[in-house]
PDB file of N, CA and C in Angstrom:
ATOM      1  N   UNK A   1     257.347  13.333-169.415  1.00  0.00           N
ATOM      2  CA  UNK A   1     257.623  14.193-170.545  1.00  0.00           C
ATOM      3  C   UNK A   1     258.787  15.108-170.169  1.00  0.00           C
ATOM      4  N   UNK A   2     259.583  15.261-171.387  1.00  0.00           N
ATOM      5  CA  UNK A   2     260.729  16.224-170.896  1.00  0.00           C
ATOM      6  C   UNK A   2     260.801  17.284-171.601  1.00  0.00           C
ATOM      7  N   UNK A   3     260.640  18.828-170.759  1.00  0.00           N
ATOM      8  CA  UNK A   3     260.201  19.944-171.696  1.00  0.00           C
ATOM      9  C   UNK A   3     261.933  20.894-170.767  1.00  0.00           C
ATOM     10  N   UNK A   4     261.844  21.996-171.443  1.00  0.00           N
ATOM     11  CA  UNK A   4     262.474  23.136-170.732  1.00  0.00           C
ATOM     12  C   UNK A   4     261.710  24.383-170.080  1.00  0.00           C
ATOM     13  N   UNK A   5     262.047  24.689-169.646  1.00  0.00           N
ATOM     14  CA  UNK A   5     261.328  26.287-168.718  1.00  0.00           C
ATOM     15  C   UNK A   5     262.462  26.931-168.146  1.00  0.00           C
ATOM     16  N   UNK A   6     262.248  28.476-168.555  1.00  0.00           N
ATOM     17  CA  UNK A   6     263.383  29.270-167.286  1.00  0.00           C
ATOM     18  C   UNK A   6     262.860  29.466-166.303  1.00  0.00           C
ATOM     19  N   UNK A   7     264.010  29.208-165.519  1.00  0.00           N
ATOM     20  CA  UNK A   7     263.685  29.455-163.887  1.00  0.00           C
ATOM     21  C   UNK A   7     264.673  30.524-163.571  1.00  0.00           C
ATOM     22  N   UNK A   8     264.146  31.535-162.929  1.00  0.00           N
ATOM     23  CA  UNK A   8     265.405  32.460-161.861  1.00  0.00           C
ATOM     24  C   UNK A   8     266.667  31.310-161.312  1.00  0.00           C
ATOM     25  N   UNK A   9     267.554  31.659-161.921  1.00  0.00           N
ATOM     26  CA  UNK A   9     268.806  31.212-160.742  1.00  0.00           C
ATOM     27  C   UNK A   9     269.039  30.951-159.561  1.00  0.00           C
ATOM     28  N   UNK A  10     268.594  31.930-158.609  1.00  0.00           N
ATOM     29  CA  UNK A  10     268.567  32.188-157.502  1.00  0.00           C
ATOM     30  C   UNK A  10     266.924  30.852-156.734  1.00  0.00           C
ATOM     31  N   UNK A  11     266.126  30.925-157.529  1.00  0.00           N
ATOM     32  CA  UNK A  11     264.787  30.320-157.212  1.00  0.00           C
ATOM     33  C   UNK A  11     265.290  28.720-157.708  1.00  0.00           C
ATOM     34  N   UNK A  12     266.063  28.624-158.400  1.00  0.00           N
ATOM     35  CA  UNK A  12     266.591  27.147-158.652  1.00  0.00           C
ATOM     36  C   UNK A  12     267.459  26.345-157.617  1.00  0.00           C
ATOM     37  N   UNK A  13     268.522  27.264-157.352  1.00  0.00           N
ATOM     38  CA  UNK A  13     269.250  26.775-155.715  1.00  0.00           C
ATOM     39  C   UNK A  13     268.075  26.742-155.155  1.00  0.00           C
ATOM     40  N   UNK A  14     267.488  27.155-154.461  1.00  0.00           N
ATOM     41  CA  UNK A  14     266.302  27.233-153.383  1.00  0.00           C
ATOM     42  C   UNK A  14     265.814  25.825-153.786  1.00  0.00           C
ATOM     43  N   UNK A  15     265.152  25.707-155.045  1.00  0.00           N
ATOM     44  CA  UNK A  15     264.169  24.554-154.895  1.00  0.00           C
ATOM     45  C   UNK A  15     265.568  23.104-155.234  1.00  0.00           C
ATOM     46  N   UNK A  16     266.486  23.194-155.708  1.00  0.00           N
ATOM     47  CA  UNK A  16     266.907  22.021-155.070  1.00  0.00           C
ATOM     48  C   UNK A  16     267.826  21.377-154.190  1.00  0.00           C
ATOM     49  N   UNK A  17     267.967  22.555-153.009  1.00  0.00           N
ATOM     50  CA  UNK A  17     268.255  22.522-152.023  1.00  0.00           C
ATOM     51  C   UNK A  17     266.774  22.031-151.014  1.00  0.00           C
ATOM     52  N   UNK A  18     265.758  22.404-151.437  1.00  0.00           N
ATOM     53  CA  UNK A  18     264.534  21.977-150.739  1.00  0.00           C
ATOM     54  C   UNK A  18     264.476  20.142-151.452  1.00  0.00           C
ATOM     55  N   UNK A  19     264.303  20.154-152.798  1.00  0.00           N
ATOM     56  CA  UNK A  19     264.280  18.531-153.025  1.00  0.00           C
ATOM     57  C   UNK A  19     265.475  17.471-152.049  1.00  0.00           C
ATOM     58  N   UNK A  20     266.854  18.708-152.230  1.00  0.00           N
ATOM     59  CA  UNK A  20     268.068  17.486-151.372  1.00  0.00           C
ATOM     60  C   UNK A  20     266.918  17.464-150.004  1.00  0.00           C
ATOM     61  N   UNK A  21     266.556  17.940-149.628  1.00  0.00           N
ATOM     62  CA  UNK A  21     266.101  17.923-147.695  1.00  0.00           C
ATOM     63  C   UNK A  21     265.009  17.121-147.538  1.00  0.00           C
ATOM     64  N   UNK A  22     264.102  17.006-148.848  1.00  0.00           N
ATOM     65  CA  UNK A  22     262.892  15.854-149.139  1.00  0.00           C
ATOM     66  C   UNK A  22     263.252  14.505-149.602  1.00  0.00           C
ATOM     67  N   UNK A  23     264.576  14.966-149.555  1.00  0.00           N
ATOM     68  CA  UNK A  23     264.774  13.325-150.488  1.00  0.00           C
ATOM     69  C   UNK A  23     264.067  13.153-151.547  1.00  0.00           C
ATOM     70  N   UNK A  24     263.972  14.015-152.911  1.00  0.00           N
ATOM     71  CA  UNK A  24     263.023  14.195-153.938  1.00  0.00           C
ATOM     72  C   UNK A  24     264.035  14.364-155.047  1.00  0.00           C
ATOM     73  N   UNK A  25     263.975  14.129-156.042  1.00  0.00           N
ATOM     74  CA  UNK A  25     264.565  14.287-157.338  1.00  0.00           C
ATOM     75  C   UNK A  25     263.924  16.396-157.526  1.00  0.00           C
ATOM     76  N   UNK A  26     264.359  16.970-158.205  1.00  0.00           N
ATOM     77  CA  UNK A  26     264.063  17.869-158.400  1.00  0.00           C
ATOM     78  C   UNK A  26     262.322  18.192-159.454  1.00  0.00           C
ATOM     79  N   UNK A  27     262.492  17.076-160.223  1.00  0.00           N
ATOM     80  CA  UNK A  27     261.724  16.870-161.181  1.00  0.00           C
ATOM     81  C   UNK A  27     260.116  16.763-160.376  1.00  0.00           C
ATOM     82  N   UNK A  28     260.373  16.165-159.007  1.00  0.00           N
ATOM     83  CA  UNK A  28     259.156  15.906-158.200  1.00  0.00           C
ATOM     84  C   UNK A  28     258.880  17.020-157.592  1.00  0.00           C
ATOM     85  N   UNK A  29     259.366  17.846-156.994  1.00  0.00           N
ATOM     86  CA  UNK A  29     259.496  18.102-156.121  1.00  0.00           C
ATOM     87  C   UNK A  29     258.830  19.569-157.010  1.00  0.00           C
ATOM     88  N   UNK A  30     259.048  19.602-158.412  1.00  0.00           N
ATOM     89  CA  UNK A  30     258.136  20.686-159.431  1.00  0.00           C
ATOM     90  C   UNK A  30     256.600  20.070-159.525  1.00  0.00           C
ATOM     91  N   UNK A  31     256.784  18.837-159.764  1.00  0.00           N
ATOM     92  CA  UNK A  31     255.457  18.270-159.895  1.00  0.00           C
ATOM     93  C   UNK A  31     254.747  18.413-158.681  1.00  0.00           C
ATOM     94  N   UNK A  32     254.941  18.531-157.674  1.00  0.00           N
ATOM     95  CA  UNK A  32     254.178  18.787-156.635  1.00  0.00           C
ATOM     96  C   UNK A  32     253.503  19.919-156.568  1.00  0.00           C
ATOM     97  N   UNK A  33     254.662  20.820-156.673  1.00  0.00           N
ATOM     98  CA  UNK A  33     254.511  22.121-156.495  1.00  0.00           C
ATOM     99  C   UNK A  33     253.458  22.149-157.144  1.00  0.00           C
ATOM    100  N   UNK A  34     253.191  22.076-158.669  1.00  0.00           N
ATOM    101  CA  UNK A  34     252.116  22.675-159.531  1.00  0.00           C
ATOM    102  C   UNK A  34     250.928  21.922-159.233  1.00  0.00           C
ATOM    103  N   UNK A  35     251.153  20.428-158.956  1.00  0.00           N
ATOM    104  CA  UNK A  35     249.421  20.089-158.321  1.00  0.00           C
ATOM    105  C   UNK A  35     249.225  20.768-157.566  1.00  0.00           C
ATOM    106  N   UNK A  36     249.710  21.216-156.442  1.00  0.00           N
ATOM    107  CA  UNK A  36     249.347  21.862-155.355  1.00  0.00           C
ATOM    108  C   UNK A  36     248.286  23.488-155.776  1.00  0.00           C
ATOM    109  N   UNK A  37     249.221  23.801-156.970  1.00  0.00           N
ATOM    110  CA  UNK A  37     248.791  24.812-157.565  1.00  0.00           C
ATOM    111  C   UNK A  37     247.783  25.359-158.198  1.00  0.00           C
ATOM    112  N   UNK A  38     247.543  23.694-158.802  1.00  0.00           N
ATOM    113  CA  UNK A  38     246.272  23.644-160.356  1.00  0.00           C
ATOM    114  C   UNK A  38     244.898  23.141-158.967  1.00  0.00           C
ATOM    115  N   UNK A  39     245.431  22.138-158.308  1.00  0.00           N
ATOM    116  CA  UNK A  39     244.333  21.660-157.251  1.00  0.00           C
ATOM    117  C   UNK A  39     243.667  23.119-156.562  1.00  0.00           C
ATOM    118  N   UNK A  40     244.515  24.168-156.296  1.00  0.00           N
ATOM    119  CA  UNK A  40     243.754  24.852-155.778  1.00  0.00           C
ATOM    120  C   UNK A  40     242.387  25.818-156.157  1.00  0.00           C
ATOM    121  N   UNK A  41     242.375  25.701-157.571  1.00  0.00           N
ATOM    122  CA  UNK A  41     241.349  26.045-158.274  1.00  0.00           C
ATOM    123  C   UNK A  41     241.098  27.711-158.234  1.00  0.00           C
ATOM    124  N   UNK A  42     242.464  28.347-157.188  1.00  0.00           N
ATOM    125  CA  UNK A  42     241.908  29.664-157.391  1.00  0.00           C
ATOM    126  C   UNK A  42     242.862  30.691-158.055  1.00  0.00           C
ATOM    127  N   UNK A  43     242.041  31.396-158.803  1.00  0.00           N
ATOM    128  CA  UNK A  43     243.185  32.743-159.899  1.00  0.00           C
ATOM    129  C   UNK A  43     243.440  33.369-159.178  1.00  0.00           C
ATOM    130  N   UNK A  44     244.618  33.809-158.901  1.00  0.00           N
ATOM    131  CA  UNK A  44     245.345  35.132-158.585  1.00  0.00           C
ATOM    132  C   UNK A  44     244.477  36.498-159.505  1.00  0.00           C
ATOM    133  N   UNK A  45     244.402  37.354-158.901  1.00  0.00           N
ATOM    134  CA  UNK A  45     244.636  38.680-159.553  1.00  0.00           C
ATOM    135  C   UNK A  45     245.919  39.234-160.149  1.00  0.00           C
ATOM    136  N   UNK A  46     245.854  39.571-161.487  1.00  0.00           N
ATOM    137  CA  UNK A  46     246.832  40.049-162.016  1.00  0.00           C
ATOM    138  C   UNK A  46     247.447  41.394-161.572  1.00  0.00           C
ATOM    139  N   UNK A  47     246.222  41.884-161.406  1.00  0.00           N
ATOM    140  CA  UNK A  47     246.785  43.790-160.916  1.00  0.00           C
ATOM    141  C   UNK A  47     246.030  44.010-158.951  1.00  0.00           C
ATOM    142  N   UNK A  48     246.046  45.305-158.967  1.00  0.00           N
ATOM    143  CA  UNK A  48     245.810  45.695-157.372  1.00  0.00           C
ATOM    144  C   UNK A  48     244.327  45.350-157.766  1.00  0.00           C
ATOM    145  N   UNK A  49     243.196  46.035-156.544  1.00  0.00           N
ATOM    146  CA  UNK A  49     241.697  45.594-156.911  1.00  0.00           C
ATOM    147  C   UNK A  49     241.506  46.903-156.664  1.00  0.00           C
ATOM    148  N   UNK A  50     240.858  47.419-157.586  1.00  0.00           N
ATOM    149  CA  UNK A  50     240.365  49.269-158.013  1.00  0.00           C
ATOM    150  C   UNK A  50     238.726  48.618-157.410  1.00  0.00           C
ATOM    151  N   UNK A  51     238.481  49.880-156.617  1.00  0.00           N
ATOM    152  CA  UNK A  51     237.382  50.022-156.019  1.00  0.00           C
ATOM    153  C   UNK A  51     236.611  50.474-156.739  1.00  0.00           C
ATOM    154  N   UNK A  52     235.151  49.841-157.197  1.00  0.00           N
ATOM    155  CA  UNK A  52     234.170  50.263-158.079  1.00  0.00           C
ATOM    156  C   UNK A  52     233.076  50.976-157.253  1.00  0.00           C
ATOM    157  N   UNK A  53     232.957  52.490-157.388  1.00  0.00           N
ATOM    158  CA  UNK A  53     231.809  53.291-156.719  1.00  0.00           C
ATOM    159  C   UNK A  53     230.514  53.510-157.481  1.00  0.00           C
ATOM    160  N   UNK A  54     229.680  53.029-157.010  1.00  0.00           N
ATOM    161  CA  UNK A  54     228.744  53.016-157.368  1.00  0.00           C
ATOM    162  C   UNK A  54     227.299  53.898-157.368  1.00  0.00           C
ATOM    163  N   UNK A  55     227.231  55.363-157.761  1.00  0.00           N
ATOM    164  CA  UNK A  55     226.705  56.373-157.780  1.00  0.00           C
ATOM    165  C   UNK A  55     225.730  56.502-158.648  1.00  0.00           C
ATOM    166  N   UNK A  56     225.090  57.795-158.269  1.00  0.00           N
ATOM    167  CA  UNK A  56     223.933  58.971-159.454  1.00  0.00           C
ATOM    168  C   UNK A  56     225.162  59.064-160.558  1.00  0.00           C
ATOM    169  N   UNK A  57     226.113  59.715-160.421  1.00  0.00           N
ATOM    170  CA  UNK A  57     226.998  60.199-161.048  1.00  0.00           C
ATOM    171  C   UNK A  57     226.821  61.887-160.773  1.00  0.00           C
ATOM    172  N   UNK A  58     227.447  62.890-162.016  1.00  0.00           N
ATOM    173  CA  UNK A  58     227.719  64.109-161.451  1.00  0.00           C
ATOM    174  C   UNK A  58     226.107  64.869-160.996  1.00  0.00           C
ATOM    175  N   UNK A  59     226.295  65.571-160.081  1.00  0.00           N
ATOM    176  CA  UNK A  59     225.661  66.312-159.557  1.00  0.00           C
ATOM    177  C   UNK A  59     224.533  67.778-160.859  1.00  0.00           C
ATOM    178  N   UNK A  60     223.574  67.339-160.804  1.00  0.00           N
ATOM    179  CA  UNK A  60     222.875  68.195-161.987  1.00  0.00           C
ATOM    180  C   UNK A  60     223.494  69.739-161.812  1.00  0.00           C
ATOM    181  N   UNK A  61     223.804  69.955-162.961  1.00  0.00           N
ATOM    182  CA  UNK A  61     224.450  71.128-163.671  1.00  0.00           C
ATOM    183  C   UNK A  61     225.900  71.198-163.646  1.00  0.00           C
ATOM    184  N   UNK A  62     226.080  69.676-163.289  1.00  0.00           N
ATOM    185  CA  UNK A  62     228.108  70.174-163.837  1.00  0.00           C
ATOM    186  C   UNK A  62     228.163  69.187-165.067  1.00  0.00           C
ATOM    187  N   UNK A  63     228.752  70.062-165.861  1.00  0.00           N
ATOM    188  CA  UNK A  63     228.778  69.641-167.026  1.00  0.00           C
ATOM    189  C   UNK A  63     230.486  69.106-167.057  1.00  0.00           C
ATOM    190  N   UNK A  64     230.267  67.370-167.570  1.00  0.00           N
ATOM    191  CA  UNK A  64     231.748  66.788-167.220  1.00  0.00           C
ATOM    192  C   UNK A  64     232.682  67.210-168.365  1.00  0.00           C
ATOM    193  N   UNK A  65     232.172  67.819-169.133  1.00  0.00           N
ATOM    194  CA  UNK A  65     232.576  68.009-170.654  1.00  0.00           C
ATOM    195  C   UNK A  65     233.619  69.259-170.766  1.00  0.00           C
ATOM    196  N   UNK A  66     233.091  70.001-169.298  1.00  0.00           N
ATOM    197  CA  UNK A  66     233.829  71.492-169.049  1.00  0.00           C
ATOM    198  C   UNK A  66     234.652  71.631-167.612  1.00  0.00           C
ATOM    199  N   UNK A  67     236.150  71.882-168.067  1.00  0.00           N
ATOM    200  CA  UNK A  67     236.947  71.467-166.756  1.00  0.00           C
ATOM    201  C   UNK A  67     236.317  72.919-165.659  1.00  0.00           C
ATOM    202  N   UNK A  68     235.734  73.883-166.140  1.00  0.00           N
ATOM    203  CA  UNK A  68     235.636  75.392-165.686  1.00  0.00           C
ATOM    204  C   UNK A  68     234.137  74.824-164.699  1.00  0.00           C
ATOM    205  N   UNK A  69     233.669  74.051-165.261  1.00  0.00           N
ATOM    206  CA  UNK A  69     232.158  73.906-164.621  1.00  0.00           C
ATOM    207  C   UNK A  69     232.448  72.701-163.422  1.00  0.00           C
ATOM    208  N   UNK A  70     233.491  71.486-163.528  1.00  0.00           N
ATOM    209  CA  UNK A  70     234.006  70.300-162.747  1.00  0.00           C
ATOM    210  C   UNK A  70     234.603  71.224-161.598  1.00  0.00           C
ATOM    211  N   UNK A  71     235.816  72.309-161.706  1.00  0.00           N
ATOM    212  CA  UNK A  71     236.577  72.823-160.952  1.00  0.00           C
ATOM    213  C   UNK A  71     235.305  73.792-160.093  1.00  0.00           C
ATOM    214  N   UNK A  72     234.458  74.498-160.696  1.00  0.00           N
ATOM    215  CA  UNK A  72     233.289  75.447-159.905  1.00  0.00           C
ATOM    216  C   UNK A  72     232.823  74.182-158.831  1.00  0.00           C
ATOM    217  N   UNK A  73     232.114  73.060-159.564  1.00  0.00           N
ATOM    218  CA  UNK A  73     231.321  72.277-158.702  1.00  0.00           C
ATOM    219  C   UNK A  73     232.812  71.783-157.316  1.00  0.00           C
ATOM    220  N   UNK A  74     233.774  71.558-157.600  1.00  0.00           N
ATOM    221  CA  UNK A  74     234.631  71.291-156.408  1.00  0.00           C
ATOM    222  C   UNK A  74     235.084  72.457-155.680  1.00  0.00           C
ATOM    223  N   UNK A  75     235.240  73.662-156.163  1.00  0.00           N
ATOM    224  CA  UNK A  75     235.167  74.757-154.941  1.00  0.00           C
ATOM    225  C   UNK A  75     233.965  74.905-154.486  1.00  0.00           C
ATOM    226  N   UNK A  76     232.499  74.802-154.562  1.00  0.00           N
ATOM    227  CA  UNK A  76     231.314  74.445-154.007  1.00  0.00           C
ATOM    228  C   UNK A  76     231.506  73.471-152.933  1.00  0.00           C
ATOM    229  N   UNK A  77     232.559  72.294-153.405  1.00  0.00           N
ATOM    230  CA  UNK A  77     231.736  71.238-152.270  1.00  0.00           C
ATOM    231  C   UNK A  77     232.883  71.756-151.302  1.00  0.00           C
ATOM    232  N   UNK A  78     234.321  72.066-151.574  1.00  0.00           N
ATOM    233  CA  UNK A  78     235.016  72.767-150.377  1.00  0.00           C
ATOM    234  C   UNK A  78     234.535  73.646-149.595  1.00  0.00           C
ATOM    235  N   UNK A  79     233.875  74.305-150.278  1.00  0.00           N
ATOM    236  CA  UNK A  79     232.753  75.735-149.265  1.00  0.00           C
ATOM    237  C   UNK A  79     232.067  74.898-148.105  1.00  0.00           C
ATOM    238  N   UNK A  80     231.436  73.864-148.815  1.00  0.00           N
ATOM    239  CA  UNK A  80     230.017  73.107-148.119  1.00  0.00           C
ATOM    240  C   UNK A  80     230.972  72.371-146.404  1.00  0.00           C
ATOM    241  N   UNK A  81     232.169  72.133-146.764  1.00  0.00           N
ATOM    242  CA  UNK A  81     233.032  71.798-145.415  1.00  0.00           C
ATOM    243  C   UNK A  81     233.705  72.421-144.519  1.00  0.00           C
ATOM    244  N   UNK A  82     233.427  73.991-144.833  1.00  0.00           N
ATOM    245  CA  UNK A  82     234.390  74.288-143.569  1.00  0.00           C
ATOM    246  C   UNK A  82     233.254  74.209-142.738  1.00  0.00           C
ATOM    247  N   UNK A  83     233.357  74.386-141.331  1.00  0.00           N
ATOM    248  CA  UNK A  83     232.863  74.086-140.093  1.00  0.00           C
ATOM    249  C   UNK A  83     231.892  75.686-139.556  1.00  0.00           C
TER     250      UNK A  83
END
C-alpha cells in the first residue's frame, strides 16, 4: 500500500542512510521498524508518572475549604520539627 506520512528531515537522512548500510529499500527498513514496534505490545506513557499518596487525608480540624486554617495546620507541623 502506498500512503504519505511526515517525517522530520533530519530523522529521514538518518533512516536512509541506515537502509543504504542494510542493503534495504527504505520502504523496509519502516516496515521493520513498526513490527518491531506493534510486536512489542507495550504503551509508552504519554506524560511523567505523578506519584499517587495514599492517606487519611487532612488531619481533623483543618478545614481544606479555609487557606487561614491549611496555613495554621502547616505552621503546627513546622513547630512539631525543630529539634
Amino acid at each position: 500500500m502506498r500512503t504519505t506520512v511526515a517525517i522530520d528531515d533530519h530523522l529521514l537522512e538518518r533512516a536512509k542512510e541506515r537502509a543504504r548500510e542494510r542493503n534495504l529499500t527504505l520502504g523496509r527498513l519502516i516496515e521493520d521498524a513498526l513490527r518491531r514496534e506493534l510486536a512489542s505490545g507495550e504503551s509508552r506513557p504519554t506524560g511523567p508518572t505523578v506519584p499517587v499518596f495514599k492517606g487519611t487525608g487532612a488531619r481533623p480540624g483543618v478545614d481544606l475549604s479555609s487557606y487561614r486554617s491549611i496555613a495554621e495546620a502547616l505552621d503546627d507541623d513546622a513547630l512539631d520539627r525543630i529539634p
